[in-house]
PDB file of N, CA and C in Angstrom:
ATOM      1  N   UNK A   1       5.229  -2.764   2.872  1.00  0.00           N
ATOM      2  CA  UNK A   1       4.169  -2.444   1.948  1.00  0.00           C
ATOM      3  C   UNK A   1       4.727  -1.952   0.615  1.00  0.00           C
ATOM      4  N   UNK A   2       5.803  -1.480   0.552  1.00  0.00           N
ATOM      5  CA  UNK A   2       6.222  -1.371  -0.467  1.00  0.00           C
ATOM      6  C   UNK A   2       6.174  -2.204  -1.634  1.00  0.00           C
ATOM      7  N   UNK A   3       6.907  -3.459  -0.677  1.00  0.00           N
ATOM      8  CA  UNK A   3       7.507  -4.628  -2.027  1.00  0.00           C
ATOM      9  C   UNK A   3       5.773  -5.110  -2.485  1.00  0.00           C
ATOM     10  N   UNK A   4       4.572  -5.090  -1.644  1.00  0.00           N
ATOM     11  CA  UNK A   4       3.411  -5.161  -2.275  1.00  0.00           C
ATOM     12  C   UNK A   4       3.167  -4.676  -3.220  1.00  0.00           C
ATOM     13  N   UNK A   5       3.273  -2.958  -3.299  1.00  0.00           N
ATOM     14  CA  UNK A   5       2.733  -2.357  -3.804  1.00  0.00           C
ATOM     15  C   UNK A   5       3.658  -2.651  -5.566  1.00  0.00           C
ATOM     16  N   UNK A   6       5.009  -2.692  -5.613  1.00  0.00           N
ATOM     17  CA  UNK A   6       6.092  -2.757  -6.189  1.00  0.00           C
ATOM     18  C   UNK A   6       5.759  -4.054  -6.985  1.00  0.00           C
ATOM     19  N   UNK A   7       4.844  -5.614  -6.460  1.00  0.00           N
ATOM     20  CA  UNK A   7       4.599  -6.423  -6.917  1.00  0.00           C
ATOM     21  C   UNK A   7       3.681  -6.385  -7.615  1.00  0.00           C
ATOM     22  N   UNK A   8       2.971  -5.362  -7.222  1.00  0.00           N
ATOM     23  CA  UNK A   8       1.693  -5.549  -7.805  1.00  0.00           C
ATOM     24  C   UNK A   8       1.479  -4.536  -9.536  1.00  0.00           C
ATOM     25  N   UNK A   9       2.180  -3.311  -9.114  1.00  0.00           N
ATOM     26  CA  UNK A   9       2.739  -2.587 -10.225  1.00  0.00           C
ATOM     27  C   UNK A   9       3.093  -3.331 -11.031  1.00  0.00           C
ATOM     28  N   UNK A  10       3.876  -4.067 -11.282  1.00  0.00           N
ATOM     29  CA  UNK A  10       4.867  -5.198 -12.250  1.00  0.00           C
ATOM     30  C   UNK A  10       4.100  -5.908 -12.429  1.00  0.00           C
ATOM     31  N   UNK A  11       3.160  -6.551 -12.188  1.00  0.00           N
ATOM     32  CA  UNK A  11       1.928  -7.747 -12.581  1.00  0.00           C
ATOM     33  C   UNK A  11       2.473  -8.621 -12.168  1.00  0.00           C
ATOM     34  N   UNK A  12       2.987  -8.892 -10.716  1.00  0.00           N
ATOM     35  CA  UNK A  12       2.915 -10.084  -9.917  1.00  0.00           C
ATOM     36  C   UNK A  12       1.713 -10.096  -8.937  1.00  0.00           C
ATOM     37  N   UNK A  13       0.683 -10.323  -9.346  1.00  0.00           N
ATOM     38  CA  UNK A  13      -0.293 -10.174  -8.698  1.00  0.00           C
ATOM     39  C   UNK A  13      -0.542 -11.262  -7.376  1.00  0.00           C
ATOM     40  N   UNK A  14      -0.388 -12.309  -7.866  1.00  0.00           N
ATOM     41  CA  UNK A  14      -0.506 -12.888  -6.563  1.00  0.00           C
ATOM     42  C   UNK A  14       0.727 -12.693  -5.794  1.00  0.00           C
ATOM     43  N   UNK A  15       2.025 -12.609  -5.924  1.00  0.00           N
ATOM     44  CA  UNK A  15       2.534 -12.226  -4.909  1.00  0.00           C
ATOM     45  C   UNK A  15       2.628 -11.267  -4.079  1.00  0.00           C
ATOM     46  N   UNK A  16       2.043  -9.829  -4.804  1.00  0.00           N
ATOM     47  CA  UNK A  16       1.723  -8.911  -4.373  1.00  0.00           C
ATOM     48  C   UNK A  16       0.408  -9.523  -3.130  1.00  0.00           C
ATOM     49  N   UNK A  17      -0.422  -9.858  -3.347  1.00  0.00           N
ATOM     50  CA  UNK A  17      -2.109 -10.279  -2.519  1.00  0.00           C
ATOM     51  C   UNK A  17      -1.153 -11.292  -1.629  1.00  0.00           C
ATOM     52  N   UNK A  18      -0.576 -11.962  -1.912  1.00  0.00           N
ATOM     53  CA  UNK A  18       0.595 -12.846  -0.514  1.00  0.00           C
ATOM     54  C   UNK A  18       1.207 -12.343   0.370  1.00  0.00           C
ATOM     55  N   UNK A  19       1.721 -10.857   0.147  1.00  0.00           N
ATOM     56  CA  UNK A  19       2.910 -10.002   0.487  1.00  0.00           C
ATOM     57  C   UNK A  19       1.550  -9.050   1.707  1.00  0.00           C
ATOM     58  N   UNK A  20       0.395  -8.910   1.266  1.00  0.00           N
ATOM     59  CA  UNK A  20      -0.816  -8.081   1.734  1.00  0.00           C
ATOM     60  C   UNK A  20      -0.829  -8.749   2.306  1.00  0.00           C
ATOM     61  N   UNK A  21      -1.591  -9.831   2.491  1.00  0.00           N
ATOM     62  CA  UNK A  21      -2.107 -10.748   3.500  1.00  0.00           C
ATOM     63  C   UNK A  21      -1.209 -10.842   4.507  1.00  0.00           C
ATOM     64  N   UNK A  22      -0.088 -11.472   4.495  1.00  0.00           N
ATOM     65  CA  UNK A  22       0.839 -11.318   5.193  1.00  0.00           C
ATOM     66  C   UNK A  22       1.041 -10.247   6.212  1.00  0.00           C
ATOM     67  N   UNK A  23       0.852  -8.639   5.930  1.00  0.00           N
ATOM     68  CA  UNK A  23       0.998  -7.765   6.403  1.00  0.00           C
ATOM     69  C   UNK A  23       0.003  -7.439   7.373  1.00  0.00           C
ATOM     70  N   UNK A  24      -1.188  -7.910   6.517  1.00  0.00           N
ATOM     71  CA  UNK A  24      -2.629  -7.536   7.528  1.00  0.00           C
ATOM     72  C   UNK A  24      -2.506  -8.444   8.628  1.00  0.00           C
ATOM     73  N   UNK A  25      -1.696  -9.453   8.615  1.00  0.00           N
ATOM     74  CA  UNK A  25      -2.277 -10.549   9.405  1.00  0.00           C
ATOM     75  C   UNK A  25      -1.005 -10.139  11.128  1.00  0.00           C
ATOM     76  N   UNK A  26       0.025  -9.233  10.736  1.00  0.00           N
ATOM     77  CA  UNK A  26       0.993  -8.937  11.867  1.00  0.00           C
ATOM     78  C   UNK A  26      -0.400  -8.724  12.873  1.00  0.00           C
ATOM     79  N   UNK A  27       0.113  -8.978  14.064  1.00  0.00           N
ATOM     80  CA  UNK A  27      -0.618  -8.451  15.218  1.00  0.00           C
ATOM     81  C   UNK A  27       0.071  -6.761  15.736  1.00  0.00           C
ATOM     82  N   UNK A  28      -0.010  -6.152  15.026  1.00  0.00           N
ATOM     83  CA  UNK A  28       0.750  -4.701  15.657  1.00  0.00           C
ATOM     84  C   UNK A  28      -0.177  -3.608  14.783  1.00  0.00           C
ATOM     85  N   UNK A  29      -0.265  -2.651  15.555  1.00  0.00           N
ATOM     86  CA  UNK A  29      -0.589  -1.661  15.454  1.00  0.00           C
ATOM     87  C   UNK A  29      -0.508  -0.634  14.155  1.00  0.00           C
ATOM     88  N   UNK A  30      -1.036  -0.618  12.980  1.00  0.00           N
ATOM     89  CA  UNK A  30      -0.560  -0.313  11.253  1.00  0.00           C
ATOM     90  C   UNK A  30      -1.220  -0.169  10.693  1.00  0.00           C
ATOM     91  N   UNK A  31      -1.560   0.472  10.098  1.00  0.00           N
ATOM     92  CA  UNK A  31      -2.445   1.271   8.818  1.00  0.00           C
ATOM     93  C   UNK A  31      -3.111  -0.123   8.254  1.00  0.00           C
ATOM     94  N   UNK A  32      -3.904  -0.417   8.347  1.00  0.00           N
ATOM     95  CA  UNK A  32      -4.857  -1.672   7.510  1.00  0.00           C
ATOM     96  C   UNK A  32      -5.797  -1.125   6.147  1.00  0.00           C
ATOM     97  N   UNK A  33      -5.772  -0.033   6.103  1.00  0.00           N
ATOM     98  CA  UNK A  33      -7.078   0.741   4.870  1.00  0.00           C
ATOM     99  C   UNK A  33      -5.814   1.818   4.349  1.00  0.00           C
ATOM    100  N   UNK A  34      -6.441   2.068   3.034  1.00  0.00           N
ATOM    101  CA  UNK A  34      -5.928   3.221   2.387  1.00  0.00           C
ATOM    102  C   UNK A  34      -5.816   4.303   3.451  1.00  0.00           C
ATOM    103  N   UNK A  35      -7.179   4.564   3.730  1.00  0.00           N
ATOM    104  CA  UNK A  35      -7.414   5.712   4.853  1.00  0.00           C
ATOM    105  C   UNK A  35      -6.426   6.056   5.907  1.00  0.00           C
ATOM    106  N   UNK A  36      -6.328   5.180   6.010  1.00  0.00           N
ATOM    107  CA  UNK A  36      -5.076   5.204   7.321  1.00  0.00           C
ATOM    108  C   UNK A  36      -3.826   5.368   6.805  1.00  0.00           C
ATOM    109  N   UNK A  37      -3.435   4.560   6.002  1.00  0.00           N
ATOM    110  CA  UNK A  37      -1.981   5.020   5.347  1.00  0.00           C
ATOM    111  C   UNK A  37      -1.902   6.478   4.626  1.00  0.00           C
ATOM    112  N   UNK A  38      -3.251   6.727   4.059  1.00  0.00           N
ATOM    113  CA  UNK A  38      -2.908   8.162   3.610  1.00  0.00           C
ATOM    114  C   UNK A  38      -2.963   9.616   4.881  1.00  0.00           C
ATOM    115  N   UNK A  39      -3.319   9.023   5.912  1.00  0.00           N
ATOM    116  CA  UNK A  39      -3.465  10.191   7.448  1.00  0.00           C
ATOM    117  C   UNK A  39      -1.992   9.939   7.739  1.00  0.00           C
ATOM    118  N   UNK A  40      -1.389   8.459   7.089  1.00  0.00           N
ATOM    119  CA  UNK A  40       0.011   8.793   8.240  1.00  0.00           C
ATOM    120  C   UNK A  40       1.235   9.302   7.264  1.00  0.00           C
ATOM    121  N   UNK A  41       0.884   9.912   5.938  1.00  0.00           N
ATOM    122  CA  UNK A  41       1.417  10.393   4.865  1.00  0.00           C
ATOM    123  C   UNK A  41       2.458  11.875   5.789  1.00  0.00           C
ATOM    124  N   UNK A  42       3.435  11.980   5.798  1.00  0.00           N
ATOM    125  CA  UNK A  42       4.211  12.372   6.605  1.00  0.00           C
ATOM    126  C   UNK A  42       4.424  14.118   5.932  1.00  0.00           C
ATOM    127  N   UNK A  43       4.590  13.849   4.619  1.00  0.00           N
ATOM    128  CA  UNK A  43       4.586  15.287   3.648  1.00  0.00           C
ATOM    129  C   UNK A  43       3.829  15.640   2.563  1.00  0.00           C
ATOM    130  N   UNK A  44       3.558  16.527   2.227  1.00  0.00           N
ATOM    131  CA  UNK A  44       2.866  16.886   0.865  1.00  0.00           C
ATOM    132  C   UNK A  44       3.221  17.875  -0.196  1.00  0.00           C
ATOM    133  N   UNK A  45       4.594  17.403  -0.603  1.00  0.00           N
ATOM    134  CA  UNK A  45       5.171  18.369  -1.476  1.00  0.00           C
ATOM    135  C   UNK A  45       4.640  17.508  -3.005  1.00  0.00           C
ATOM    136  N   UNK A  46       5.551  17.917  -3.807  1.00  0.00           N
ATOM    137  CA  UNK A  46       4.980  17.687  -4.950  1.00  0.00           C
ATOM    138  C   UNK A  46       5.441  16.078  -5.676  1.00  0.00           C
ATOM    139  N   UNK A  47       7.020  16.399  -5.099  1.00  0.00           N
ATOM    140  CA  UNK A  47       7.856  14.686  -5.713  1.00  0.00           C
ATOM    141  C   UNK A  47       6.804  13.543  -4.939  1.00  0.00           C
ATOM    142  N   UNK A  48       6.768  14.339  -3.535  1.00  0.00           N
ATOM    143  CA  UNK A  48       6.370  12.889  -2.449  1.00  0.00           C
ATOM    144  C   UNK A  48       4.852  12.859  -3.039  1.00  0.00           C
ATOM    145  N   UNK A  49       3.802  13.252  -3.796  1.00  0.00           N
ATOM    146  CA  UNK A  49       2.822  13.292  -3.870  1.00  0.00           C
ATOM    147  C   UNK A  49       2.849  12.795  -4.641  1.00  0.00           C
ATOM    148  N   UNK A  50       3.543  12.437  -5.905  1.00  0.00           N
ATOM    149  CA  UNK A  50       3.629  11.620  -7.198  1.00  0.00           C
ATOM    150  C   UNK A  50       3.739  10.543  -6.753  1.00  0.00           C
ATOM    151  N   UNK A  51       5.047  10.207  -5.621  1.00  0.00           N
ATOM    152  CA  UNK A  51       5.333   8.676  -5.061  1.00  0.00           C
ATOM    153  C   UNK A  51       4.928   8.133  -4.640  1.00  0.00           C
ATOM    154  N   UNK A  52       3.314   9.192  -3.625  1.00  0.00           N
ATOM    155  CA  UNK A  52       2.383   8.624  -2.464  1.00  0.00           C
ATOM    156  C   UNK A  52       1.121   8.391  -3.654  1.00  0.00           C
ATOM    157  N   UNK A  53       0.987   8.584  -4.865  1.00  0.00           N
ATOM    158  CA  UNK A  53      -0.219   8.621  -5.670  1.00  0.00           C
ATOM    159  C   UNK A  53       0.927   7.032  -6.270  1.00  0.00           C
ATOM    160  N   UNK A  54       1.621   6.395  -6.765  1.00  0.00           N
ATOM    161  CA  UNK A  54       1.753   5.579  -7.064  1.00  0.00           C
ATOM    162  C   UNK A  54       1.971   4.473  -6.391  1.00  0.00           C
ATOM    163  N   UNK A  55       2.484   4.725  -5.163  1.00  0.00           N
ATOM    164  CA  UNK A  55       2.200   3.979  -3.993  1.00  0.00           C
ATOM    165  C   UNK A  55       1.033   3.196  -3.533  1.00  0.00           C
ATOM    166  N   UNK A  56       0.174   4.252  -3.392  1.00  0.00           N
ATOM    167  CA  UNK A  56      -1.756   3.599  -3.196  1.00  0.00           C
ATOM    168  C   UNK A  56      -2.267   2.884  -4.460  1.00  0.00           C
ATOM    169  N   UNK A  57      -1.241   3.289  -5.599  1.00  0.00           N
ATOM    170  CA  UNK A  57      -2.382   2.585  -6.935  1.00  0.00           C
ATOM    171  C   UNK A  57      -1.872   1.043  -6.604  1.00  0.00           C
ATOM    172  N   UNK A  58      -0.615   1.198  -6.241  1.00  0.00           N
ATOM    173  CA  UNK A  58       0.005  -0.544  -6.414  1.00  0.00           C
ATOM    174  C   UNK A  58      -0.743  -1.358  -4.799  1.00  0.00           C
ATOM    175  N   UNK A  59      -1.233  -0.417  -4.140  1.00  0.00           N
ATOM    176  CA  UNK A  59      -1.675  -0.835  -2.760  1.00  0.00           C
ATOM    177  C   UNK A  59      -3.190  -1.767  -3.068  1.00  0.00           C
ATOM    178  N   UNK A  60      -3.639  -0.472  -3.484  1.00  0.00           N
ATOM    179  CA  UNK A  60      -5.555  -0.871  -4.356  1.00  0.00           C
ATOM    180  C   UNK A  60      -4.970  -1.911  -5.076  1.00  0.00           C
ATOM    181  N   UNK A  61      -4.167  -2.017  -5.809  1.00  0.00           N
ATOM    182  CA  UNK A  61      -4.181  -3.358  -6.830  1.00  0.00           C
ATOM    183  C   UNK A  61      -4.370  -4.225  -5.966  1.00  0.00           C
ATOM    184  N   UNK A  62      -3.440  -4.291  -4.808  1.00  0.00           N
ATOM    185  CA  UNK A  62      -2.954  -5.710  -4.451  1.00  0.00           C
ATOM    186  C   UNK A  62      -4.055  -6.209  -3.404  1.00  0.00           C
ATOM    187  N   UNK A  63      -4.939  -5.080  -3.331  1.00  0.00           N
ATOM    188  CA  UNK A  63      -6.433  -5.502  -2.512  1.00  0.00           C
ATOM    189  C   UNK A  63      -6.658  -4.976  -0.930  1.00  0.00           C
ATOM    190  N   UNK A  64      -5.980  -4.000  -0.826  1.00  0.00           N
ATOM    191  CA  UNK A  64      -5.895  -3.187   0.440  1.00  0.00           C
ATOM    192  C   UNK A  64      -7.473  -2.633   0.430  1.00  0.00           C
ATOM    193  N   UNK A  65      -8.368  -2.358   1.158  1.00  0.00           N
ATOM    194  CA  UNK A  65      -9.214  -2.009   1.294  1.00  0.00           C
ATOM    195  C   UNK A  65      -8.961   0.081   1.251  1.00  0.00           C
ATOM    196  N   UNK A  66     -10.308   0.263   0.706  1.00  0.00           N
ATOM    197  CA  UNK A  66     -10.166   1.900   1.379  1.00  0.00           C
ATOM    198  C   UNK A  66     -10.488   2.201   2.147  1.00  0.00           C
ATOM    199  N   UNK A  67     -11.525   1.481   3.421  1.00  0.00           N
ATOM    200  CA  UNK A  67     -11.724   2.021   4.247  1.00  0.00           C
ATOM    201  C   UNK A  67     -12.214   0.822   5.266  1.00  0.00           C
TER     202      UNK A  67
END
């Protein structure tokens, strides 16, 4: 999810929405919504909160649902 989010930041947009799809489509057990990736957010200090707030923006770009 990274390189999504990372694609999508940079304005590779469709590869970013390729890189998503892709991900949603594993059959395993994984955060599919914002919601979920932000419950499995591991810390909440201040660096990781900048990285986890730019993280979700490149996520929302690339068409992750919030809920």
């Amino acid at each position: 999810m990274r390189l999504t989010a990372s694609l999508a930041l940079s304005g590779h947009d469709a590869e970013a929405r390729e890189t998503l799809l892709r991900y949603l489509a594993l059959p395993l057990d994984i955060p599919r919504t914002m919601t979920q990736f932000k419950a499995r957010q591991p810390f909440d200090t201040p660096y990781l909160r900048n990285y986890y707030d730019r993280f979700y923006q490149g996520l929302r770009k690339a068409g992750l649902p919030e809920q």
